[in-house]
N, C-alpha and C. Protein backbone atom coordinates (compact mmCIF):
# COMPACT_ATOMS: atom_id res chain seq x y z
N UNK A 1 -14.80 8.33 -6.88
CA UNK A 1 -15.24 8.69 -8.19
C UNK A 1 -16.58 8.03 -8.43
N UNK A 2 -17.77 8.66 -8.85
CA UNK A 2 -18.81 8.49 -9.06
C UNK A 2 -19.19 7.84 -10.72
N UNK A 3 -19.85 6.82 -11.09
CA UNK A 3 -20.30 7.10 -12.39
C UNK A 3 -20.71 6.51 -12.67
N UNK A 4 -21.83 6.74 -13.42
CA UNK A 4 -23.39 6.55 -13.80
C UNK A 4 -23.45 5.26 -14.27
N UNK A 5 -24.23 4.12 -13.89
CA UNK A 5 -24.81 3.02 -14.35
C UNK A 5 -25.70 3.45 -15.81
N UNK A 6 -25.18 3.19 -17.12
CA UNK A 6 -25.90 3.25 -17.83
C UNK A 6 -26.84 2.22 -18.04
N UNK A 7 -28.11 2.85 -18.38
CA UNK A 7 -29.69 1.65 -18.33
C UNK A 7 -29.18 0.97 -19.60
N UNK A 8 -29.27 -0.12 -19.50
CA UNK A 8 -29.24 -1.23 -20.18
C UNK A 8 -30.56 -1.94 -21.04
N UNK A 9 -31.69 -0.68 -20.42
CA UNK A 9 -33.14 -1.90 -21.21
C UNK A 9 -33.72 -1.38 -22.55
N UNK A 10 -33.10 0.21 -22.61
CA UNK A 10 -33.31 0.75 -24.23
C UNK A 10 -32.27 -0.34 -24.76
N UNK A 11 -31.03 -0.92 -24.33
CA UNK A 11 -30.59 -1.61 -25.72
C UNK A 11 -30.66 -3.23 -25.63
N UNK A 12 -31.23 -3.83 -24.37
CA UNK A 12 -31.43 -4.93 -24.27
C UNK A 12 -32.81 -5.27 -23.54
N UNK A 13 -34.12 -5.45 -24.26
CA UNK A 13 -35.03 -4.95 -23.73
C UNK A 13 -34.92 -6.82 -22.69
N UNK A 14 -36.13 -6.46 -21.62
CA UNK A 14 -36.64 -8.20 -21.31
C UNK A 14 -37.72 -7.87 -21.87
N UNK A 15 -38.06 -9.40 -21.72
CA UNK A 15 -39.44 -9.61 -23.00
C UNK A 15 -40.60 -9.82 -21.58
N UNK A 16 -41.56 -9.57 -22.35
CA UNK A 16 -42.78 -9.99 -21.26
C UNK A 16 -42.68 -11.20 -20.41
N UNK A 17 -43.29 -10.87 -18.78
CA UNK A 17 -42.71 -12.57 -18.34
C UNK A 17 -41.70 -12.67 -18.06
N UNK A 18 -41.07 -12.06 -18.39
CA UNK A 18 -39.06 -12.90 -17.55
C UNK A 18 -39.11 -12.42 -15.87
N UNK A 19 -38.18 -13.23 -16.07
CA UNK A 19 -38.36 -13.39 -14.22
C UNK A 19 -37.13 -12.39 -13.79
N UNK A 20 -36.35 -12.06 -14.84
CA UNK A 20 -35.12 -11.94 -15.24
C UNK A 20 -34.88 -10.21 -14.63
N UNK A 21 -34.76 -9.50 -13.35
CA UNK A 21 -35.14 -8.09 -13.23
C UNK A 21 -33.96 -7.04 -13.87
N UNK A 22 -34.17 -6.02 -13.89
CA UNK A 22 -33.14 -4.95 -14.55
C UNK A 22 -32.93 -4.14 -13.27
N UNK A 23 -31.14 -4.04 -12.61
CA UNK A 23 -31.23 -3.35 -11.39
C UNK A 23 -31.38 -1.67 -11.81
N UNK A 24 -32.03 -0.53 -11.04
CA UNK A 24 -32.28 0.25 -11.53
C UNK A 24 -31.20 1.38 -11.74
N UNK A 25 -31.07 2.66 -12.33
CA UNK A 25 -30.24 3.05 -12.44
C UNK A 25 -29.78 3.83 -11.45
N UNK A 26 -28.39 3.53 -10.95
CA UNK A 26 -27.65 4.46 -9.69
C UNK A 26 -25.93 4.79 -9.66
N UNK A 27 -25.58 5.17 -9.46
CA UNK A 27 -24.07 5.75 -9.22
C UNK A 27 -23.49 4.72 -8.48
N UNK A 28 -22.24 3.99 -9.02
CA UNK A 28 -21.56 3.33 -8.00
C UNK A 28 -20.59 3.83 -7.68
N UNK A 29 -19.80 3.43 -6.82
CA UNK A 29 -18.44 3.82 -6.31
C UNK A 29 -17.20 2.85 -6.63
N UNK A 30 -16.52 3.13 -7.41
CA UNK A 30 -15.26 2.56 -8.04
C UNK A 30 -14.09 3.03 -7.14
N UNK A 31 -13.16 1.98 -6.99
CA UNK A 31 -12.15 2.14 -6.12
C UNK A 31 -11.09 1.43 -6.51
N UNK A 32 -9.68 2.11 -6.86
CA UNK A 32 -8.89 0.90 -7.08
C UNK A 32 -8.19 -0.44 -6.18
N UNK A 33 -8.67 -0.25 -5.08
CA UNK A 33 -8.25 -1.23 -4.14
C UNK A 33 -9.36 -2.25 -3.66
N UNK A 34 -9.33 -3.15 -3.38
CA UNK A 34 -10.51 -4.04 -2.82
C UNK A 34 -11.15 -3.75 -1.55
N UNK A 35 -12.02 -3.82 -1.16
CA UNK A 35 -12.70 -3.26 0.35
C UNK A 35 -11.89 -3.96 1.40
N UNK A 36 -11.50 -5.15 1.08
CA UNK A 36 -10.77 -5.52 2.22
C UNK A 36 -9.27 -5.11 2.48
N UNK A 37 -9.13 -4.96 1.24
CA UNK A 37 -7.61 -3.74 1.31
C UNK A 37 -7.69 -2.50 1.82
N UNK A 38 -8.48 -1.82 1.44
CA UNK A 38 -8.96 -0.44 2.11
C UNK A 38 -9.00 -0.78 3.56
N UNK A 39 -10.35 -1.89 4.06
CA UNK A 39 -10.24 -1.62 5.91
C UNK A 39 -9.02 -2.03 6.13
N UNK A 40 -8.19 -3.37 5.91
CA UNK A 40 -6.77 -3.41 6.13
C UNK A 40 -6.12 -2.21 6.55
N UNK A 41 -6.37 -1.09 5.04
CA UNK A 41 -5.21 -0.03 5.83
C UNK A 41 -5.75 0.86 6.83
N UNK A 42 -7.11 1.48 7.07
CA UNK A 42 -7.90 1.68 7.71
C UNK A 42 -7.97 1.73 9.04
N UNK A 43 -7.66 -0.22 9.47
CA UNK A 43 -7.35 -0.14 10.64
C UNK A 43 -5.56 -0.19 11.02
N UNK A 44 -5.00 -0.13 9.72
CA UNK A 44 -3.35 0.07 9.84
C UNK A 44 -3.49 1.65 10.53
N UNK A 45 -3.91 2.37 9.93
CA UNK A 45 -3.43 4.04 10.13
C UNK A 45 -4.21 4.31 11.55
N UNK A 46 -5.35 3.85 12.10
CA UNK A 46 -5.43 3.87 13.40
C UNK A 46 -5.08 3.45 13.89
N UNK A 47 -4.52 2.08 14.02
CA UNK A 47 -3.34 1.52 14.95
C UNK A 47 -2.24 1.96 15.28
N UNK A 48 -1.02 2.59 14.10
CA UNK A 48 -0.60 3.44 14.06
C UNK A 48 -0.22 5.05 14.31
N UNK A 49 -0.89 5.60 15.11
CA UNK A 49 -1.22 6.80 15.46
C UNK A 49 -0.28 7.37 15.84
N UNK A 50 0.55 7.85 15.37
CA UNK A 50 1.82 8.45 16.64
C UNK A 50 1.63 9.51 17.48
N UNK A 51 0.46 10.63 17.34
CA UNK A 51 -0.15 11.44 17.79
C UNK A 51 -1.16 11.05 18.94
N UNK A 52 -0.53 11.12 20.63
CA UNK A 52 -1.72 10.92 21.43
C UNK A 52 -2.33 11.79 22.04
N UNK A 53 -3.49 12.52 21.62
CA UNK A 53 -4.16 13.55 22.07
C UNK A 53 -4.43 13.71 23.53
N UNK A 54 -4.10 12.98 24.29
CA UNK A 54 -4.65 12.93 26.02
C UNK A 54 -2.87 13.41 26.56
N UNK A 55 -1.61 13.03 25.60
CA UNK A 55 -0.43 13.33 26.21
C UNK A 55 -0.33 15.02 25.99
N UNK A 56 0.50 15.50 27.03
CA UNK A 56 0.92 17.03 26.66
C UNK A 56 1.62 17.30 25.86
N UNK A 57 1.29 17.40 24.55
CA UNK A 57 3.03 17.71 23.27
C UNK A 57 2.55 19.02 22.43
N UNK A 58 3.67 19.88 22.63
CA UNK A 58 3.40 21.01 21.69
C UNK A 58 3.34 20.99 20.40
N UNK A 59 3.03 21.40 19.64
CA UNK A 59 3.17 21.91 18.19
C UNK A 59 4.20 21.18 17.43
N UNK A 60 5.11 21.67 18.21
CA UNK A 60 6.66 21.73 17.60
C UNK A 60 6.91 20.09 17.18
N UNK A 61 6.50 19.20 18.51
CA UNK A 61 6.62 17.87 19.13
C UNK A 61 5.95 17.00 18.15
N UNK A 62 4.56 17.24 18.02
CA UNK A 62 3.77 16.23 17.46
C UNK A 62 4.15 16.88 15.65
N UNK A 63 4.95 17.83 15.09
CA UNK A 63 4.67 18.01 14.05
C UNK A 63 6.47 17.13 13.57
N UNK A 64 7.31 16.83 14.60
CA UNK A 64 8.74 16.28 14.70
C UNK A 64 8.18 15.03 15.12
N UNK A 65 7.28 14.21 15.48
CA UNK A 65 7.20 13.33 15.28
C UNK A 65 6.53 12.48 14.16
N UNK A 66 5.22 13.30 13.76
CA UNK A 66 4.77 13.02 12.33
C UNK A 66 5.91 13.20 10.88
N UNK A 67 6.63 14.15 11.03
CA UNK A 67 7.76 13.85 10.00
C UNK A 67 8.70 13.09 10.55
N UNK A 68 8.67 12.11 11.46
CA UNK A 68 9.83 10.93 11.82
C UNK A 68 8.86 9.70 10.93
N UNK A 69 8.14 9.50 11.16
CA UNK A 69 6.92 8.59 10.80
C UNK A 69 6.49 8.79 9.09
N UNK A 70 6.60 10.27 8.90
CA UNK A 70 6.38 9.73 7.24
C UNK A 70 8.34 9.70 6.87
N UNK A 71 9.19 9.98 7.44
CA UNK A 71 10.35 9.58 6.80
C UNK A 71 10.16 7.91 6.66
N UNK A 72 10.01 7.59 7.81
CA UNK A 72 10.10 5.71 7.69
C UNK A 72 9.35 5.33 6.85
N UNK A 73 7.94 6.01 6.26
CA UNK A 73 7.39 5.43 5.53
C UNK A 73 7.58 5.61 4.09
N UNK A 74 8.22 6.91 3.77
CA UNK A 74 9.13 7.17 2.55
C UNK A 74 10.13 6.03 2.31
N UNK A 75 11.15 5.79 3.21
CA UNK A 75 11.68 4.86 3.24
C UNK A 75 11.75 3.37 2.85
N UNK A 76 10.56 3.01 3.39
CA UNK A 76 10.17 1.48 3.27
C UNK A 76 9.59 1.43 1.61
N UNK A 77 8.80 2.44 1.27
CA UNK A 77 8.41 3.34 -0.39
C UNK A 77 9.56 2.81 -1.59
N UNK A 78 10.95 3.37 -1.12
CA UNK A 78 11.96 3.77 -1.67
C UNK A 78 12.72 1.83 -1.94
N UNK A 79 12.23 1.13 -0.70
CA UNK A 79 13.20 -0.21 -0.75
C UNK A 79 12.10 -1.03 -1.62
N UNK A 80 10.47 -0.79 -1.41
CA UNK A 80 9.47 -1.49 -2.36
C UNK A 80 10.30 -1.13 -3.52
N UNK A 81 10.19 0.08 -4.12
CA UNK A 81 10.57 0.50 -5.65
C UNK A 81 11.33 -0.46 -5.81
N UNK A 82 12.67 -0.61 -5.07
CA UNK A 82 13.96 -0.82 -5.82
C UNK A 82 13.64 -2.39 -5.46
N UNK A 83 13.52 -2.89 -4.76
CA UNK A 83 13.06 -4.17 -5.45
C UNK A 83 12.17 -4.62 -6.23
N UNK A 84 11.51 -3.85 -6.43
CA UNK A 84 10.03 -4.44 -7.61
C UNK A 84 11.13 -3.88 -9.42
N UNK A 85 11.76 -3.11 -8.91
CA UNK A 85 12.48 -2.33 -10.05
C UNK A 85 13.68 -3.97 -10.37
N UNK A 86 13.92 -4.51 -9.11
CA UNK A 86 15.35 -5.72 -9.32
C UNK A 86 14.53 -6.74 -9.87
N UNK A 87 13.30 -6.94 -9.27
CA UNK A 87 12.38 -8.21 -9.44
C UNK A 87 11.79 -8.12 -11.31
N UNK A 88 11.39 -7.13 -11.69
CA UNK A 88 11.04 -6.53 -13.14
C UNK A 88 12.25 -6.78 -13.91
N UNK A 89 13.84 -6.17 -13.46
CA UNK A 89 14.73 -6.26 -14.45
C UNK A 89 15.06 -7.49 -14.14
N UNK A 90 14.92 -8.45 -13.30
CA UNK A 90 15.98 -10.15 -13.87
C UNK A 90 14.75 -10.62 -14.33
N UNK A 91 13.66 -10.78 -14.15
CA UNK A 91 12.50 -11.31 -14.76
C UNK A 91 12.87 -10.91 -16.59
N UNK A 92 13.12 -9.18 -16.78
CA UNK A 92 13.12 -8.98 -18.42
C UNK A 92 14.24 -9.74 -19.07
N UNK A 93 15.33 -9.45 -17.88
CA UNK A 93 16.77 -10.67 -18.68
C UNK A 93 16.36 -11.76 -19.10
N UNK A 94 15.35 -12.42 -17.95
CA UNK A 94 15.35 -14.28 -18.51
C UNK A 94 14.62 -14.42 -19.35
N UNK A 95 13.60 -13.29 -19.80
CA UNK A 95 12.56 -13.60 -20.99
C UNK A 95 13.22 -12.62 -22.23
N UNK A 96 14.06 -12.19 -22.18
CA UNK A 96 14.03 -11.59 -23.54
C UNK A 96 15.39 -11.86 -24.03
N UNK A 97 16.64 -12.01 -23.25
CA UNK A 97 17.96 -12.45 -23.80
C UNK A 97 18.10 -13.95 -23.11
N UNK A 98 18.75 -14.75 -24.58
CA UNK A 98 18.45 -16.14 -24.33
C UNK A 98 20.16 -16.37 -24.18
N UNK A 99 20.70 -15.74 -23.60
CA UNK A 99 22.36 -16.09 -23.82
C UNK A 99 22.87 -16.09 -21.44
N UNK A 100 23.26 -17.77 -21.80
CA UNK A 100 23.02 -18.04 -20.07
C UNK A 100 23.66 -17.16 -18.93
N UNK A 101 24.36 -16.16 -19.07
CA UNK A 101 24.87 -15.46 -18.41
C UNK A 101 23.72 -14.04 -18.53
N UNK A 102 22.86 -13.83 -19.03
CA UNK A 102 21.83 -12.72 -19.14
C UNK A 102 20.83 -14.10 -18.12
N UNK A 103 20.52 -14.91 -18.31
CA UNK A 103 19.35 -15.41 -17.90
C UNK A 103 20.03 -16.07 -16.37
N UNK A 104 21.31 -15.99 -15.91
CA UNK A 104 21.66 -16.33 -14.96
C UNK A 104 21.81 -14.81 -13.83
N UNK A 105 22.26 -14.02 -14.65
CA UNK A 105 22.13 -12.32 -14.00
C UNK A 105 20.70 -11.87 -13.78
N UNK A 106 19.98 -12.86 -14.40
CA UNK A 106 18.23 -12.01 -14.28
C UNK A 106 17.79 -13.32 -12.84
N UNK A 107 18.19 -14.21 -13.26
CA UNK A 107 17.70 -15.45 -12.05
C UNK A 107 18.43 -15.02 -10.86
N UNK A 108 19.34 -13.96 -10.75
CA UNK A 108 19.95 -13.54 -9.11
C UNK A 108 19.11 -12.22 -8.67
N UNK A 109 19.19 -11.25 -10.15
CA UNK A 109 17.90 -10.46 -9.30
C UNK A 109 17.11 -10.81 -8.90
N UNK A 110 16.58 -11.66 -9.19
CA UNK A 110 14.78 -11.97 -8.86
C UNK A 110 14.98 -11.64 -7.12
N UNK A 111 15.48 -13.07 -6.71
CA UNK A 111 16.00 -13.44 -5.08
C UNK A 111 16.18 -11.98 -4.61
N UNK A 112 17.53 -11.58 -5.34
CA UNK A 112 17.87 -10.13 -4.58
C UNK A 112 16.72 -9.00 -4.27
N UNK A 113 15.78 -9.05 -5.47
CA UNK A 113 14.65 -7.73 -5.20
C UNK A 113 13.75 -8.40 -4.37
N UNK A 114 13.59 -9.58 -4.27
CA UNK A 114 12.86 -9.81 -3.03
C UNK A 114 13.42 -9.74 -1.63
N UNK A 115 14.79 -10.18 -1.39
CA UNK A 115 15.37 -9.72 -0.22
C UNK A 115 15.41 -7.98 0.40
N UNK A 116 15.76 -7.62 -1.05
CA UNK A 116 15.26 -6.19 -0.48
C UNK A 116 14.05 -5.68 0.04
N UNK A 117 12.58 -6.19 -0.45
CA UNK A 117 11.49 -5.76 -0.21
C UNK A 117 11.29 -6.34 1.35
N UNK A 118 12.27 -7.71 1.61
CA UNK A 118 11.37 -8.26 2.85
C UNK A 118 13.06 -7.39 4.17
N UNK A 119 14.01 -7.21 3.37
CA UNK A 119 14.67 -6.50 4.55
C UNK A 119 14.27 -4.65 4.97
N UNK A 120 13.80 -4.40 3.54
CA UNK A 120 12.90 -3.02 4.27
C UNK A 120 11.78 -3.04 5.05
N UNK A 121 10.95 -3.93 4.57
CA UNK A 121 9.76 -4.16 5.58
C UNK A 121 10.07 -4.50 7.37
N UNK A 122 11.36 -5.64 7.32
CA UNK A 122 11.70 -6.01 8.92
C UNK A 122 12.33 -4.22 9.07
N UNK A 123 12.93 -3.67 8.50
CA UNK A 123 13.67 -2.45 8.91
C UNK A 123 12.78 -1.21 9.07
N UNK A 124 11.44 -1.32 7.96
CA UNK A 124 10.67 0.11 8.79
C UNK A 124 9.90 -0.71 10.35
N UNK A 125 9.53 -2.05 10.19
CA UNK A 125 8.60 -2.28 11.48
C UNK A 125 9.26 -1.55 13.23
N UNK A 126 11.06 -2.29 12.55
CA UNK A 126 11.90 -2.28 13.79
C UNK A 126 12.43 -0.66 14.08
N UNK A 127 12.01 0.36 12.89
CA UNK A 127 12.43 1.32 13.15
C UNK A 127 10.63 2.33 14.10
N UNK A 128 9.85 1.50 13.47
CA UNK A 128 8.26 2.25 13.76
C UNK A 128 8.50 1.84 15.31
N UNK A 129 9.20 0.76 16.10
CA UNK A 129 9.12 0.17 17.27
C UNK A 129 9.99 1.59 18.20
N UNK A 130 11.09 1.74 17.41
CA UNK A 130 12.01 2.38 17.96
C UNK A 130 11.36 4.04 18.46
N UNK A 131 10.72 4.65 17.48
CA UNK A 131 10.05 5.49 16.84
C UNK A 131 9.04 5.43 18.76
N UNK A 132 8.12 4.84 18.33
CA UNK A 132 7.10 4.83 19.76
C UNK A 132 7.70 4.56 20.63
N UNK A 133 8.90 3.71 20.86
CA UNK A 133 9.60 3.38 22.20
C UNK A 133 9.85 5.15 22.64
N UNK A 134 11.01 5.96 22.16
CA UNK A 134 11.46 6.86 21.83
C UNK A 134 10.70 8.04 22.04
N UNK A 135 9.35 7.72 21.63
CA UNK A 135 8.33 9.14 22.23
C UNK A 135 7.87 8.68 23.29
N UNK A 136 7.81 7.59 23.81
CA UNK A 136 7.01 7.55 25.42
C UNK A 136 7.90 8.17 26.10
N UNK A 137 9.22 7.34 26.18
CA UNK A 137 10.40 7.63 26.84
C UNK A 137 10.41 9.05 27.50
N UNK A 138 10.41 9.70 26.15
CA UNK A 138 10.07 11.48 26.02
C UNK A 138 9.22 11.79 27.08
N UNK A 139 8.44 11.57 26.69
CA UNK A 139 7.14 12.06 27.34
C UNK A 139 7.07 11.63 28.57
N UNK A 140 7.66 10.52 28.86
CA UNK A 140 7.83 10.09 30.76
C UNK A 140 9.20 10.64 31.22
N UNK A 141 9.51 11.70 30.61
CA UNK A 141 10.47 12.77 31.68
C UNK A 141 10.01 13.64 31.34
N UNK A 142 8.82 14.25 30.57
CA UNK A 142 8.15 15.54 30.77
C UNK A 142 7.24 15.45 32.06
């Protein structure tokens, strides 16, 4: 998304002499992620490739393996939610109902939505392993 640096010196002039410069006017590029988040994933999705263009795979092959690969990643999607969803609801228990069995039910989610987020993450890596083990395999009895 593009958008316009508005000039700043019709409403804030510099006075004669300042050392002080006005950068000129240009289009920046806004992004909601940080640049180092972006190459992060960048070089995630090329590392990742499940598609190897030098192997022989038909149509059929590379389009059954790209939907194995976004299932896992739906997946791992689905276990973020529901723990950020466990981690949000015991967090709202302990701050908004002051009665110790609400603030003791919100202090077990917390733990729990984080166990979930870090047992989906070990479960898509070990399934992405399985995933590439599984197509070489393939492909070394074609």
């Amino acid at each position: 998304m593009h958008l316009p640096v508005r000039n700043s010196a019709a409403r804030h002039p510099v006075p004669q002499g300042s050392s002080r410069s006005l950068p000129p006017t240009a289009k920046l590029t806004l992004s909601p992620l940080p640049s180092f988040v972006l190459s992060k994933l960048q070089r995630m999705a090329k590392s990742d490739e499940p598609s190897y263009p030098h192997l022989a795979l038909s149509l059929s092959d590379r389009l059954a393996l790209e939907r194995t690969r976004l299932a896992n990643e739906r997946t791992l999607l689905a276990y973020f939610r529901t723990g950020m969803a466990l981690i949000i609801g015991g967090l709202s228990l302990m701050n908004f109902f002051r009665d110790y069995i609400y603030v003791w039910i919100g202090a077990g989610f917390v733990p729990l939505g984080v166990a979930v987020v870090v047992g989906g993450w070990s479960r898509y890596r070990f399934k992405r392993q399985r995933i590439h083990a599984n197509m070489l395999t393939a492909l070394a009895r074609t």
